[in-house]
N, C-alpha and C. Protein backbone atom coordinates (compact mmCIF):
# COMPACT_ATOMS: atom_id res chain seq x y z
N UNK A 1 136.05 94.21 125.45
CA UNK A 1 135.21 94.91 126.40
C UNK A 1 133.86 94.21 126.48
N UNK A 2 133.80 93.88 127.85
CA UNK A 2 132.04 93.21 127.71
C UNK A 2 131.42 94.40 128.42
N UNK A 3 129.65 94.47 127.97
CA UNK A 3 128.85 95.35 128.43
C UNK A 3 127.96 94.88 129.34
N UNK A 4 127.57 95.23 130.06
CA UNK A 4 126.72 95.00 131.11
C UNK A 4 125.45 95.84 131.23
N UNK A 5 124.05 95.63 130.29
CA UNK A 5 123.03 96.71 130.05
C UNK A 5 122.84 96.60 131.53
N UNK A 6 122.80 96.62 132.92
CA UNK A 6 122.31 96.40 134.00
C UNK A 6 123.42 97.57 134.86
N UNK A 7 124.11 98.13 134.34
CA UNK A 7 125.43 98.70 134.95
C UNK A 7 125.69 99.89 134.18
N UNK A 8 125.17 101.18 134.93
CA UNK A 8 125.40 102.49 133.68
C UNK A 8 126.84 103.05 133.36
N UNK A 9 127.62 102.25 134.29
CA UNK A 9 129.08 102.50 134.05
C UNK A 9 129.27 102.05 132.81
N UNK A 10 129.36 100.84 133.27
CA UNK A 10 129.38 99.85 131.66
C UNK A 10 129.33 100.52 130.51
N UNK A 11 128.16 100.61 130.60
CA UNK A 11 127.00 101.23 129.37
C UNK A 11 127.94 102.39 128.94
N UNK A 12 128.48 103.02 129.62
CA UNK A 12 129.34 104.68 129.36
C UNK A 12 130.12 103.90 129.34
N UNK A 13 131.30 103.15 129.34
CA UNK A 13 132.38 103.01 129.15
C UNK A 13 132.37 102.36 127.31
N UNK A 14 131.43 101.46 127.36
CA UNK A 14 131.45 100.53 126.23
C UNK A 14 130.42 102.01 125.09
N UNK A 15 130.31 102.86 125.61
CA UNK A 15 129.54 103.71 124.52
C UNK A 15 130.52 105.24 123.66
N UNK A 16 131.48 105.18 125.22
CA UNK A 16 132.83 106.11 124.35
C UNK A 16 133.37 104.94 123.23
N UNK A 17 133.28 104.19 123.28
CA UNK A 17 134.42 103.55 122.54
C UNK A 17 133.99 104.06 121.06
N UNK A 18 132.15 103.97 120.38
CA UNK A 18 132.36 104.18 119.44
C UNK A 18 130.71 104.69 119.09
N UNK A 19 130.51 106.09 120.13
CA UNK A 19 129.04 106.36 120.09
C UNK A 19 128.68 106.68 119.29
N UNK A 20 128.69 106.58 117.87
CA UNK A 20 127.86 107.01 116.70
C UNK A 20 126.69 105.39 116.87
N UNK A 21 127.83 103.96 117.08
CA UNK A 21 127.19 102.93 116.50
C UNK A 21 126.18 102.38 117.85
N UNK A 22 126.95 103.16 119.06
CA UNK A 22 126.48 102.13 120.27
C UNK A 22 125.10 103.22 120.84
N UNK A 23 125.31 104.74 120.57
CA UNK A 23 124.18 105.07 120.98
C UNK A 23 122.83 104.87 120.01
N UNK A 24 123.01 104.42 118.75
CA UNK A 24 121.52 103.41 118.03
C UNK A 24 121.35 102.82 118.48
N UNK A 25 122.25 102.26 119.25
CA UNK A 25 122.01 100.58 119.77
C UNK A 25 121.42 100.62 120.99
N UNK A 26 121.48 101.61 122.02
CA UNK A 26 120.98 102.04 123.13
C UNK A 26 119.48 102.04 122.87
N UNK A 27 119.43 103.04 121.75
CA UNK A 27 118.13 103.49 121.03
C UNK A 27 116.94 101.97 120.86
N UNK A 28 117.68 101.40 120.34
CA UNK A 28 116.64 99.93 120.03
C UNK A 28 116.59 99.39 121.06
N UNK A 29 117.81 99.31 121.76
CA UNK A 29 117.85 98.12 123.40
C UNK A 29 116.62 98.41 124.26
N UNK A 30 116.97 99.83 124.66
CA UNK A 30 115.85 100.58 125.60
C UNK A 30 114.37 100.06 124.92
N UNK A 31 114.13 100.36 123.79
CA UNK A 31 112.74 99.86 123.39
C UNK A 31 112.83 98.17 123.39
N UNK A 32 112.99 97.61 122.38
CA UNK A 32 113.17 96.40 122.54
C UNK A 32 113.31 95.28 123.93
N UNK A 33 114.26 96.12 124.55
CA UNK A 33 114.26 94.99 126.18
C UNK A 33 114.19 96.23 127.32
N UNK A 34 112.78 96.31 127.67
CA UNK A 34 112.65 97.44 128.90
C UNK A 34 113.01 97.05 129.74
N UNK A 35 113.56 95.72 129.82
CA UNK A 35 114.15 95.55 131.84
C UNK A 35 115.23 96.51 131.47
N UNK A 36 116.39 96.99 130.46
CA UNK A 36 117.80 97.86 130.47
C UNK A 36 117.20 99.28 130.73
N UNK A 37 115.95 99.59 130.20
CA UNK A 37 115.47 100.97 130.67
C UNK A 37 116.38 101.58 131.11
N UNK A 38 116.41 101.39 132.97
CA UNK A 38 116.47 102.09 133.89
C UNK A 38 118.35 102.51 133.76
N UNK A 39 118.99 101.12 133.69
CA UNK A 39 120.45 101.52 133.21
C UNK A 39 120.90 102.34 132.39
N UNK A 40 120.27 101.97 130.87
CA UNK A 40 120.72 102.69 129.78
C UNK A 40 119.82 104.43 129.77
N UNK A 41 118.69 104.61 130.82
CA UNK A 41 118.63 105.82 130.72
C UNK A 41 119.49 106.61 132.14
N UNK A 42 120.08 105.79 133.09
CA UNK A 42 120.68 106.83 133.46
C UNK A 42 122.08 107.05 132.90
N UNK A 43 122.59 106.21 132.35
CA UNK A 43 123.86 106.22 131.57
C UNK A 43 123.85 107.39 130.80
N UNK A 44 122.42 107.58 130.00
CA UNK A 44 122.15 108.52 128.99
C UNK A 44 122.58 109.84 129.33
N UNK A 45 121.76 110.05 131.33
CA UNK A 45 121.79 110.99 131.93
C UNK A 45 123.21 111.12 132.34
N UNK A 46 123.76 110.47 132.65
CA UNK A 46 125.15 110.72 133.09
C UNK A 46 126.07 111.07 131.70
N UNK A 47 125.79 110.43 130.56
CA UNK A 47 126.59 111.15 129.41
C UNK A 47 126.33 112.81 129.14
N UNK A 48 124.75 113.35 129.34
CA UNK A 48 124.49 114.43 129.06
C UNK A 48 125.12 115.16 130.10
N UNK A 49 125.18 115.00 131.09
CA UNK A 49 125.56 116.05 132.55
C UNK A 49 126.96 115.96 132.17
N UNK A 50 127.68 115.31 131.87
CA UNK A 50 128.92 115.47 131.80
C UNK A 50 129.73 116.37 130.81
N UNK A 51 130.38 117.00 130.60
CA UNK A 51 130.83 118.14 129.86
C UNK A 51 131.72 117.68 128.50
N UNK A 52 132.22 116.45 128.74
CA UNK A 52 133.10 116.04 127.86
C UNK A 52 132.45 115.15 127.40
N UNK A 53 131.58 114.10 128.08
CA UNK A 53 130.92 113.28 127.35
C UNK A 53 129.76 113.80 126.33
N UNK A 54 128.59 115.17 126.50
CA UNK A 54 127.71 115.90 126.01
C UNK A 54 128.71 116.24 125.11
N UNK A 55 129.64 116.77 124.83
CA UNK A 55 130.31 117.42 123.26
C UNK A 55 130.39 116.32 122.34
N UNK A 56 130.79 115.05 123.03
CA UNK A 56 131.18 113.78 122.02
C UNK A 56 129.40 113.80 121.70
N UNK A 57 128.12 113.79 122.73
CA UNK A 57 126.97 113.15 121.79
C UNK A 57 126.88 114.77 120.64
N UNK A 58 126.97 115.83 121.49
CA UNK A 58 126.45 116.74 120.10
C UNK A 58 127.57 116.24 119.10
N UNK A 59 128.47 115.99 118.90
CA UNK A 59 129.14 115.76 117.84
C UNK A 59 128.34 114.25 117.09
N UNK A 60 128.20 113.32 117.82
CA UNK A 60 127.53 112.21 117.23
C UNK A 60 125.89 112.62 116.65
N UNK A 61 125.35 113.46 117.33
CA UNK A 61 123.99 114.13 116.41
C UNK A 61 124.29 115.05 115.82
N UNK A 62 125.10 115.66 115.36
CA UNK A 62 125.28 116.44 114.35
C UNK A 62 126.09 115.54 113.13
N UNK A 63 126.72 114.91 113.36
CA UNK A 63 126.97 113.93 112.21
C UNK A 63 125.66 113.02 112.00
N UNK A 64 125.08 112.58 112.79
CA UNK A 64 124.01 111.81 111.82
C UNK A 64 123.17 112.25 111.44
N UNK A 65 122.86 113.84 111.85
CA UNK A 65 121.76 114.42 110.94
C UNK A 65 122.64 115.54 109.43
N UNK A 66 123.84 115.23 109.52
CA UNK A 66 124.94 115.40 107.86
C UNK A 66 124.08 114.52 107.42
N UNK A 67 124.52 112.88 107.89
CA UNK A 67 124.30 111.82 107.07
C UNK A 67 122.76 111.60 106.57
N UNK A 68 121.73 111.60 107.63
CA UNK A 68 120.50 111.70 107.21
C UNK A 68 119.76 112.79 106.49
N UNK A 69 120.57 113.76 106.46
CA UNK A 69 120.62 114.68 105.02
C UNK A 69 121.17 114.30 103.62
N UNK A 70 122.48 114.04 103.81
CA UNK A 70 122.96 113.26 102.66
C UNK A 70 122.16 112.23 101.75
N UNK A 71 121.39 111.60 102.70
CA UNK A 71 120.83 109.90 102.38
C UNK A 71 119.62 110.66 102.00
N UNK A 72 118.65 111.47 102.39
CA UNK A 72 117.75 111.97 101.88
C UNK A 72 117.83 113.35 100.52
N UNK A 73 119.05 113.34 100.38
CA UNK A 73 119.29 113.89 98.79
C UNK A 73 119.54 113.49 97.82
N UNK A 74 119.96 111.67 98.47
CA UNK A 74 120.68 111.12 97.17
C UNK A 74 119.41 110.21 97.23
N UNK A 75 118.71 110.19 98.17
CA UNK A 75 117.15 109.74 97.51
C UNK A 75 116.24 110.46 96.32
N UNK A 76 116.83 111.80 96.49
CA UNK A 76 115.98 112.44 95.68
C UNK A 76 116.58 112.66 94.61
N UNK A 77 117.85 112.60 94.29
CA UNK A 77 118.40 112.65 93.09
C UNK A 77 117.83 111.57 91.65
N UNK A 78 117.57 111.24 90.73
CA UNK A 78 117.22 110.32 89.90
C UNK A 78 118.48 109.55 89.77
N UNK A 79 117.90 108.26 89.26
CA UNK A 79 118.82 107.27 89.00
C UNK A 79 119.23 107.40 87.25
N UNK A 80 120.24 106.86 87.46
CA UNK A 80 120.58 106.80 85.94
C UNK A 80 120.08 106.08 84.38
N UNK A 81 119.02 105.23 85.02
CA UNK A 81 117.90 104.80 84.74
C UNK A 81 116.82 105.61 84.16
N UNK A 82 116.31 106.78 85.11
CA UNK A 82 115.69 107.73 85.47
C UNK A 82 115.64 108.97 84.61
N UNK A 83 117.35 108.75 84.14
CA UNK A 83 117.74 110.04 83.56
C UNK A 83 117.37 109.50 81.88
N UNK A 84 117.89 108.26 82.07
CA UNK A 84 117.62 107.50 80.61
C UNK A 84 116.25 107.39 80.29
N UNK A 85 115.26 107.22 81.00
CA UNK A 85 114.32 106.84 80.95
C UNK A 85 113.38 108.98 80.23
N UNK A 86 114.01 109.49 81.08
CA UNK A 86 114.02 111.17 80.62
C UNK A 86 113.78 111.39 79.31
N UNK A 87 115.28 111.11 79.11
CA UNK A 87 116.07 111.35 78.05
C UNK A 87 114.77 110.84 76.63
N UNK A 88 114.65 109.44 76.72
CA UNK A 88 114.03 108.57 75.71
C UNK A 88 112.44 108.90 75.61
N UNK A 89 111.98 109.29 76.59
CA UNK A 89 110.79 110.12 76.43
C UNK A 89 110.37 111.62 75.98
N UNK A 90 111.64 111.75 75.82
CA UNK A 90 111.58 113.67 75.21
C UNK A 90 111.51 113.61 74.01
């Protein structure tokens, strides 16, 4: 599949395939190269208006805010290091 940031079809076709990874990627494109702006935000708009495509993104933001929960607990957990380091100071 080739993408075409200039073509919001595109952009929706190549973004079902695997929108957890391609809507980050939207995320940086849009900032990074503002000539895709205008494509990748109506693509955006056309994923939200759509009924089947909006369930796939709430499903893709509700899994990455699992994961960015996850990742911010096992930040806070101590390392085993941590625990040793505990341990030898008591």
């Amino acid at each position: 599949m080739q993408l075409k940031l200039t073509d919001p079809d595109s952009i929706i076709a190549w973004w079902q395939v695997f929108p957890e990874r391609h809507d980050s990627f939207l995320t940086y494109k849009i900032n990074a190269s503002p000539e895709f702006a205008p494509a990748i935000s109506e693509a955006r708009r056309r994923i939200a208006a759509d009924p089947v495509l909006a369930g796939l993104l709430r499903q893709v933001e509700q899994r990455t805010r699992q994961h960015e929960a996850q990742q911010a607990a096992f930040r806070e957990t101590p390392s085993a290091n941590e625990f040793l380091h505990r341990e030898l100071a008591a």
